[in-house]
Protein backbone atom coordinates (compact mmCIF):
# COMPACT_ATOMS: atom_id res chain seq x y z
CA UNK A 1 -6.60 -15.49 5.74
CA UNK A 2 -3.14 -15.08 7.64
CA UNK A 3 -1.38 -12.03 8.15
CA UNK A 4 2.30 -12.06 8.57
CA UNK A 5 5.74 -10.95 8.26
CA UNK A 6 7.37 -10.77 4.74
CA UNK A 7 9.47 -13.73 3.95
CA UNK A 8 12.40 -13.12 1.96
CA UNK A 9 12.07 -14.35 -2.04
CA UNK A 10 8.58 -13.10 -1.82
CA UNK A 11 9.87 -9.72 -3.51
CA UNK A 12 8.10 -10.98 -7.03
CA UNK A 13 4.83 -11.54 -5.56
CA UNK A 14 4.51 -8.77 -3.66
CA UNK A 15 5.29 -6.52 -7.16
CA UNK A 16 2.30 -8.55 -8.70
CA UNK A 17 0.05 -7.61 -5.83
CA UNK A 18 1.14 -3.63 -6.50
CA UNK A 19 0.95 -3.88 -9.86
CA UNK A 20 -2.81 -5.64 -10.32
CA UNK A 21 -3.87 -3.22 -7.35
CA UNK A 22 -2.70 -0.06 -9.80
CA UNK A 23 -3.83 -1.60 -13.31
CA UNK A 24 -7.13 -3.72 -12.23
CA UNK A 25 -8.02 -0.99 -9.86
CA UNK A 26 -6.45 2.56 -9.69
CA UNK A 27 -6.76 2.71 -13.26
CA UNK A 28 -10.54 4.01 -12.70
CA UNK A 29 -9.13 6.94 -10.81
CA UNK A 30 -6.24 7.96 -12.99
CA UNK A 31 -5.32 8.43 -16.59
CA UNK A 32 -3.63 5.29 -18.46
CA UNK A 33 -0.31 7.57 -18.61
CA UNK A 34 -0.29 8.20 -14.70
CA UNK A 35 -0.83 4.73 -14.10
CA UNK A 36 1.95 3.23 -16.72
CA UNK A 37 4.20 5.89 -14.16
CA UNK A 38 3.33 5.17 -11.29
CA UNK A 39 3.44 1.12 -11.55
CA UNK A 40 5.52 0.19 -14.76
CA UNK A 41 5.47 -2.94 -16.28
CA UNK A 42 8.99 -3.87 -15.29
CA UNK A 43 11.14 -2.17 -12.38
CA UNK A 44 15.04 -3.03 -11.79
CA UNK A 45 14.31 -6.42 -9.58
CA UNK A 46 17.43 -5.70 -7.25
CA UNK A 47 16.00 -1.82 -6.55
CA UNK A 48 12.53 -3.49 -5.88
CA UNK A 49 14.00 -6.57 -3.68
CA UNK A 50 16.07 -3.78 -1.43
CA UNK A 51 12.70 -1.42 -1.12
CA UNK A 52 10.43 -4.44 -0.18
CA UNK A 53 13.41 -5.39 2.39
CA UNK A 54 13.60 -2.30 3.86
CA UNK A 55 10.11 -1.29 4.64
CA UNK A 56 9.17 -5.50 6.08
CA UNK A 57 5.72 -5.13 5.53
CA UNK A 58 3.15 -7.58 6.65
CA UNK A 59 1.47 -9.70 4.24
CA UNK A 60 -1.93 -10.81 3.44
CA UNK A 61 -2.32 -14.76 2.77
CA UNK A 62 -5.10 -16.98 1.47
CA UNK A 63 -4.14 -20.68 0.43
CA UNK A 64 -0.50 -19.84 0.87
CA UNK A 65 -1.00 -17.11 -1.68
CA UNK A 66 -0.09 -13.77 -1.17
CA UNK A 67 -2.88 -11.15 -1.64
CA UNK A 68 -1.72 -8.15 -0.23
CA UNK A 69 0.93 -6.33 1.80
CA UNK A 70 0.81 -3.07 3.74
CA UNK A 71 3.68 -1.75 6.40
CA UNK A 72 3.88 0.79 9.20
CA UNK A 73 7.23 2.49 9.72
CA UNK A 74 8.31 3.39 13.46
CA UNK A 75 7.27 7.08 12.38
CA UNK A 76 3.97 5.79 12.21
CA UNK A 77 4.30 6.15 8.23
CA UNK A 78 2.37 3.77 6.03
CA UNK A 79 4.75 3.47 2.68
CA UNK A 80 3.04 0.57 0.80
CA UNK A 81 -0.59 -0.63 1.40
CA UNK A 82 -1.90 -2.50 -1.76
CA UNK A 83 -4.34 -5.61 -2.16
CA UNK A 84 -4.42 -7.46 -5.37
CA UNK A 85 -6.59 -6.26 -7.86
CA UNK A 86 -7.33 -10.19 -8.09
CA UNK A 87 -8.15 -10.78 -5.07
CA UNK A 88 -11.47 -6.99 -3.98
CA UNK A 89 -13.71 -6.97 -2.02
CA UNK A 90 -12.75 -9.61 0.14
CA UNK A 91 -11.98 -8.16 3.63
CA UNK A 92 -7.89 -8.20 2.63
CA UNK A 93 -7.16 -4.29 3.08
CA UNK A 94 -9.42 -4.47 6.09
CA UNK A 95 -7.66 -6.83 7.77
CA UNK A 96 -4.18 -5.24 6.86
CA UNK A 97 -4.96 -1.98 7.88
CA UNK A 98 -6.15 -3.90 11.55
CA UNK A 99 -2.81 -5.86 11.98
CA UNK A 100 -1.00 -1.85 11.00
CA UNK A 101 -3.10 -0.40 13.91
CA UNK A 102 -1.77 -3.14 16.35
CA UNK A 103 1.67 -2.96 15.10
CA UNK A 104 1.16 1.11 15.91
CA UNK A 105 0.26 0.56 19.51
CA UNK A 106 2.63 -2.19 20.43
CA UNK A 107 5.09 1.01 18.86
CA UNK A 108 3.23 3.65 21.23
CA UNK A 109 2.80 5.67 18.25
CA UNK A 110 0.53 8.54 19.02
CA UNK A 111 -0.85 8.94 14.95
CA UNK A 112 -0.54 6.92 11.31
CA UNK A 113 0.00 8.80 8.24
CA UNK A 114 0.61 7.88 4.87
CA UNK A 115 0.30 9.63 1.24
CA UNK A 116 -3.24 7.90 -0.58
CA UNK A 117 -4.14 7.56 -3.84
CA UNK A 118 -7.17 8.77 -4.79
CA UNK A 119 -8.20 5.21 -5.46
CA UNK A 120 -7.76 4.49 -1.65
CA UNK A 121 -8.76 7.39 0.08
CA UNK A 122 -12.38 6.66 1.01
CA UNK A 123 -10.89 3.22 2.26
CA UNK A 124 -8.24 5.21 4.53
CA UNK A 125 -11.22 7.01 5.66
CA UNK A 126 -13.15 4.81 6.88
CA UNK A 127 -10.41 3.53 9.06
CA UNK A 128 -10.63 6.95 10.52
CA UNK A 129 -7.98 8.99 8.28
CA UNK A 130 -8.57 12.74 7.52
CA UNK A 131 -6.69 14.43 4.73
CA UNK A 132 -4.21 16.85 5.98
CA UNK A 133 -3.22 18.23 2.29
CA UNK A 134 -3.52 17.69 -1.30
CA UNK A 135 -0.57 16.85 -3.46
CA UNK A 136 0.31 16.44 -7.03
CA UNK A 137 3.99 14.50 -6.69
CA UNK A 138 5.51 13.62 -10.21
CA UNK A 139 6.41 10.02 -11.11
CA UNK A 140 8.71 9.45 -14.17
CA UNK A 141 7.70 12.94 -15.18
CA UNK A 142 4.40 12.17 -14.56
CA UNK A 143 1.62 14.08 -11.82
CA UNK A 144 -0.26 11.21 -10.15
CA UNK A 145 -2.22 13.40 -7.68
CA UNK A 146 -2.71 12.00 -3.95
CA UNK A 147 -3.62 13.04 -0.61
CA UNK A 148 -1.50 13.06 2.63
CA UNK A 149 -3.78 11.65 5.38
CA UNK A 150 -3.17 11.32 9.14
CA UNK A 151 -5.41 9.44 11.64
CA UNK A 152 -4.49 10.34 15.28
CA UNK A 153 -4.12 7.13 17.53
């Protein structure tokens, strides 16, 4: 496996890694309904293209296939972390969430938070995340329920 930068024109790739992560496995922690909002079938490609751009995450790659992407902001603020629900169980987020912690202390950031599904929580944890709070944000008029979790450096 190879961890890198995001290469431009990998914007449709990285939306099938999000999406299988929500439908193949989020879907056991959250009603059908919250997980059609949270991860639709289709999203405006040019809005998606310009998110993935701005937040240059790093990406996880097996056989020149990407399997997952995560990025830490210079706040210290993990936006997207998501493995493909293809690809479990197979050391991806693990090594994502090792390549986030280095990128954190070439920063100098002092802590790493980031707002976790319930899906991903126990995985945040044992990376040494604690939840600070409990929230209930709406999606498309939806309440997909998460936690905001903070792991001091």
């Amino acid at each position: 496996m190879q961890i890198r930068r995001f290469v431009p024109g990998e914007e449709a790739a990285l939306f099938q890694i999000y999406y299988s992560a929500i439908h193949l496995v989020a879907v056991h922690d959250y009603a059908q309904e919250q997980i059609d909002a949270w991860a639709p079938s289709t999203v405006d490609p040019e809005l998606w293209a310009s998110r993935i751009r701005g937040i240059n995450p790093f990406v996880a790659v097996i056989e020149a296939e990407p399997v997952g992407y995560a990025d830490v902001q210079a706040t210290g603020y993990i936006d997207h972390f998501f493995v493909s629900g293809r690809h479990p169980r197979r050391g991806i987020g693990g090594t994502l969430m090792k390549a986030l912690e280095s990128e954190a202390r070439r920063l100098h950031l002092k802590e790493l938070t980031s707002d976790v599904s319930r899906t991903a929580q126990p995985f945040f944890e044992h990376f040494g995340f604690a939840v600070v709070e409990r929230r209930a944000p709406v999606v498309r008029d939806i309440v997909v329920p998460n936690a905001f979790m903070r792991k001091v450096l």
